[in-house]
Protein backbone atom coordinates (compact mmCIF):
# COMPACT_ATOMS: atom_id res chain seq x y z
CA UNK A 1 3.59 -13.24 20.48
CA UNK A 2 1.27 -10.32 18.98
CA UNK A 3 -0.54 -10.79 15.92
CA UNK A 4 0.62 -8.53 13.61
CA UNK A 5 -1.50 -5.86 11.85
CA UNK A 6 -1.36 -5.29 8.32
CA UNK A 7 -3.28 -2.52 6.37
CA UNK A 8 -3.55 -3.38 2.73
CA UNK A 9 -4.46 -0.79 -0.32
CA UNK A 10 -3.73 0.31 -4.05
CA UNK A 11 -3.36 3.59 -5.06
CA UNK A 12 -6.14 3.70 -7.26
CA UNK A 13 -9.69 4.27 -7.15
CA UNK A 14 -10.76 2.62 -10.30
CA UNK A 15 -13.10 -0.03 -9.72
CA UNK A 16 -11.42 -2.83 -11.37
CA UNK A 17 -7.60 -1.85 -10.86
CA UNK A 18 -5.52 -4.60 -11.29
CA UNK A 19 -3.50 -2.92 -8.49
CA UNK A 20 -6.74 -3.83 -6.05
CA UNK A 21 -6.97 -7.46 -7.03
CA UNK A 22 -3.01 -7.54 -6.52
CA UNK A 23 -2.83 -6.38 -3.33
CA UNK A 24 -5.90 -8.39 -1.98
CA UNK A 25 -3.94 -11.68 -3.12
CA UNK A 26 -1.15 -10.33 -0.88
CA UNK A 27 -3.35 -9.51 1.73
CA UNK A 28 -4.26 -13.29 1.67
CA UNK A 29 -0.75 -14.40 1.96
CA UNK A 30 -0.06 -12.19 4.97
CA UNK A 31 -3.42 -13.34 6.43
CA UNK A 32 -2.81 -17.03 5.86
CA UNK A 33 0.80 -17.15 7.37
CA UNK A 34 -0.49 -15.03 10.50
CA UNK A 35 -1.88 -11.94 10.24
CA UNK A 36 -4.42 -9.48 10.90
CA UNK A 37 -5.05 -7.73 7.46
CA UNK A 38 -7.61 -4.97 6.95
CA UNK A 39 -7.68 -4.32 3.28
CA UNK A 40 -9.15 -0.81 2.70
CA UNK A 41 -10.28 1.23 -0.80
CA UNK A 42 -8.83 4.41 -1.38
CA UNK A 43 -12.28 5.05 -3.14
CA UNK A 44 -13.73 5.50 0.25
CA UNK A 45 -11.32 8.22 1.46
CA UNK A 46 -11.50 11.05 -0.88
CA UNK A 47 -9.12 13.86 -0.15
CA UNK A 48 -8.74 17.21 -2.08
CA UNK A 49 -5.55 17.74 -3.78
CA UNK A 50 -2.76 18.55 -1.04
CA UNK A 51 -2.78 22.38 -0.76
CA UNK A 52 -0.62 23.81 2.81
CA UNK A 53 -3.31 26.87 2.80
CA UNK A 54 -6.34 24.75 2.94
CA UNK A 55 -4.48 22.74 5.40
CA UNK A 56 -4.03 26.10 7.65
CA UNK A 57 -7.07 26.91 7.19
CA UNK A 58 -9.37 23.87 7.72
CA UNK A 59 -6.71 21.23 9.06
CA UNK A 60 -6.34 17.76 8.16
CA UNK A 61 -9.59 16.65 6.20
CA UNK A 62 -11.66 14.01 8.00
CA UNK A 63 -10.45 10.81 5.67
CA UNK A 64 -7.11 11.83 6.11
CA UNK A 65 -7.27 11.65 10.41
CA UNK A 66 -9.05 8.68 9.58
CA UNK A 67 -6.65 6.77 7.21
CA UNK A 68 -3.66 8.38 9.66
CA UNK A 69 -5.72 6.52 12.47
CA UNK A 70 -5.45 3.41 10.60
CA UNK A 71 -1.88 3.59 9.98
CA UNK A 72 -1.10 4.09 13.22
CA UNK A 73 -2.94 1.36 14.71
CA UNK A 74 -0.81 -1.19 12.29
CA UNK A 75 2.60 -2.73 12.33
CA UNK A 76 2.78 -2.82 8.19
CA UNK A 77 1.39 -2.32 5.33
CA UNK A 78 0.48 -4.07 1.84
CA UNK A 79 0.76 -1.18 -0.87
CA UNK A 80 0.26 -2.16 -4.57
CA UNK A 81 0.89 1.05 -6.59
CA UNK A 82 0.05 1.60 -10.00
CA UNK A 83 2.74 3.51 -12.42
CA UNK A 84 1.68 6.97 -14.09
CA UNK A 85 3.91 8.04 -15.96
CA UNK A 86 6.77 6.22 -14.83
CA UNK A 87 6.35 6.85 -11.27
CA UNK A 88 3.83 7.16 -8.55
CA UNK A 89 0.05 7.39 -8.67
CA UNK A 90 -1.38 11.27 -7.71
CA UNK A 91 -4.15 9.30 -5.95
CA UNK A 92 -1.44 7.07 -4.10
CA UNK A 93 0.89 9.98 -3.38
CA UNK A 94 -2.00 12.71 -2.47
CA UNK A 95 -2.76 9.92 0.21
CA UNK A 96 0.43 9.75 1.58
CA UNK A 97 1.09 13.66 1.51
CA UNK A 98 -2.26 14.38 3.41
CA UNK A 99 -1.28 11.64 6.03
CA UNK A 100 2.18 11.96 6.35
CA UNK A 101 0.93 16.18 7.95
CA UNK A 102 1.27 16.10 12.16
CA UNK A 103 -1.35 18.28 13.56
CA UNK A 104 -0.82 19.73 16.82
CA UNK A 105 -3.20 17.46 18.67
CA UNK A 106 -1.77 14.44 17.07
CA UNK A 107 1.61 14.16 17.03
CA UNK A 108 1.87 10.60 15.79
CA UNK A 109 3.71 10.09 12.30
CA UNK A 110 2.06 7.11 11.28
CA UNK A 111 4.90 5.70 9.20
CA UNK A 112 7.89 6.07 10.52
CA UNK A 113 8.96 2.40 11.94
CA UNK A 114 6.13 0.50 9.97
CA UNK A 115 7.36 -2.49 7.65
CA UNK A 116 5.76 -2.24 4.39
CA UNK A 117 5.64 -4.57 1.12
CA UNK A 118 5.26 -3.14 -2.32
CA UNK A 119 3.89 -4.73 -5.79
CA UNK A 120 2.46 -3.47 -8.84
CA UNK A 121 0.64 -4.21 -12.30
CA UNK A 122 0.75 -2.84 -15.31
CA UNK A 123 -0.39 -3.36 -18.96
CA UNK A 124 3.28 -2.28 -19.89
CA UNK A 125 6.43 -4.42 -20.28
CA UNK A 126 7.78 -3.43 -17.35
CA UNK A 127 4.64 -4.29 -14.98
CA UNK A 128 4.60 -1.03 -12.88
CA UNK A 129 8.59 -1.25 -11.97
CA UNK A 130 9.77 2.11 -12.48
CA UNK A 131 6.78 3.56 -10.14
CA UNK A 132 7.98 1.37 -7.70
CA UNK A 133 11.39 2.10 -7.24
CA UNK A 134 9.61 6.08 -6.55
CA UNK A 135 7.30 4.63 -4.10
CA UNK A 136 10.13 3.16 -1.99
CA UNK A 137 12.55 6.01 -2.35
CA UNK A 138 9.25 8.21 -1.01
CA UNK A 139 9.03 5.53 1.80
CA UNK A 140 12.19 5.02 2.88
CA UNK A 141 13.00 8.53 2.93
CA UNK A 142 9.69 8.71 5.81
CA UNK A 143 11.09 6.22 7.87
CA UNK A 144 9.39 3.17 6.50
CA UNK A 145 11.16 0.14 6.22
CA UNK A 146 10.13 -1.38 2.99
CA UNK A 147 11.17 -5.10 2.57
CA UNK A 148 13.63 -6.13 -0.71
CA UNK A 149 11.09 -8.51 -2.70
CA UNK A 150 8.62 -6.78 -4.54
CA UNK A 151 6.22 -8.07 -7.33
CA UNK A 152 5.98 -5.79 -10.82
CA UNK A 153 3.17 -7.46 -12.77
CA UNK A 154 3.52 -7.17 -16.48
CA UNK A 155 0.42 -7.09 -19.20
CA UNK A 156 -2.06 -7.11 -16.01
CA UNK A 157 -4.81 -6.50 -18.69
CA UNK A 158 -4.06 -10.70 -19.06
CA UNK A 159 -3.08 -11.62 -15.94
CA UNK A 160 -6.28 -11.84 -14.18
CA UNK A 161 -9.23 -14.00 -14.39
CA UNK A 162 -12.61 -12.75 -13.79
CA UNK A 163 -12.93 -13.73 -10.46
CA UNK A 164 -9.84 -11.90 -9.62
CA UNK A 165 -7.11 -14.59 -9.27
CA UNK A 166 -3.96 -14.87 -11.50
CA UNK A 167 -3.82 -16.61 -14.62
CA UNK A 168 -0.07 -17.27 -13.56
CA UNK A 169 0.29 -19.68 -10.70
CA UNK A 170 3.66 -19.14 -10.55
CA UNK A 171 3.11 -15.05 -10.38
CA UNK A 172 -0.08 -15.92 -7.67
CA UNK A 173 2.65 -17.11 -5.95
CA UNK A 174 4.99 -14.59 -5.68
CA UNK A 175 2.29 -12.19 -5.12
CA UNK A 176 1.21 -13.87 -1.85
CA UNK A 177 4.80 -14.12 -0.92
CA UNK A 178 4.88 -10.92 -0.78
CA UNK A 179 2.11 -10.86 2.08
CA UNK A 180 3.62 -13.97 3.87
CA UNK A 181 7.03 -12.26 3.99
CA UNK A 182 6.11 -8.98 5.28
CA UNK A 183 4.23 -11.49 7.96
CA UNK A 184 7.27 -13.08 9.08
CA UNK A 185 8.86 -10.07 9.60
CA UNK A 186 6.66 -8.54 12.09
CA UNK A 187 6.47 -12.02 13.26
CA UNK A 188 10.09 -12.06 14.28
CA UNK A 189 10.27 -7.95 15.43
CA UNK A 190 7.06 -8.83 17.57
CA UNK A 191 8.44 -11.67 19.78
């Protein structure tokens, strides 16, 4: 049976999102029941703004063939997505637009088929839920498969402790559950 690969990341590039410390406690739940998890920081794959003339003109930029290279080369992925607005991150969905483009060379879409688990954290009531439900529909609609538990973290300004754990064991739970479900998936497709 193949280990499965996992490729973990928040939309955001602040430094101390509570998005980043949420998704590396699910990327520690996939990796403890089984997996192979690469946790990556948006921060180190800037992108312009999506623009389809700069894309004619200059291609896909270099972080964008890069993260697309990623992608491909993993079963699932671990996305914890902060909510702007009531919806997506521009940082999260800028990365998706740039990677979801096929250049001629490349053919590959690197997320149709992939199995992907979603969380977020907010300061708000609501712990990032309304962004989430975008994120999936966005998802789904590429041909990812995105599994039905998800984690909205409420207050996240409290719900961390400085070393990046959850105050909450309960909610550190349900977190890594996250991770250890995706895992069992791609577990069960891979054998």
């Amino acid at each position: 049976m193949a280990t499965p690969k996992i490729l973990a990341f928040a939309g955001s590039t602040r430094v101390d999102s509570f998005n980043k410390k949420l998704v590396r406690i699910a990327a520690t739940g996939a990796s403890d029941a089984g997996a192979d998890v690469t946790v990556i920081d948006l921060l180190d794959f800037p992108m312009p703004l999506y623009d389809g003339d700069l894309e004619q003109r200059e291609g896909l930029p270099l972080n964008a063939r890069k993260l697309r290279e990623m992608m491909a080369a993993n079963d699932g992925l671990l996305i914890s997505s902060p909510e702007y607005n009531s919806s997506i991150s521009g940082v999260l969905k800028n990365t998706i637009d740039w990677t979801s483009r096929q250049t001629d060379e490349d053919r590959v879409d690197c997320f149709k088929g992939k199995i992907a688990g979603l969380m977020s954290a907010s300061p708000g009531r609501l712990g990032g839920l309304r962004g989430l439900v975008h994120v999936r529909a966005i998802l789904e609609n590429m041909g990812v498969i995105v599994i039905p538990n998800q984690v909205a973290i409420s207050q996240a300004n409290e719900a961390f402790n400085l070393d990046g754990a959850m105050n909450n064991e309960k909610q550190e739970q349900q977190v890594r559950k996250i991770g250890s479900d995706l895992t069992g998936i791609l577990l069960k497709l891979n054998s």
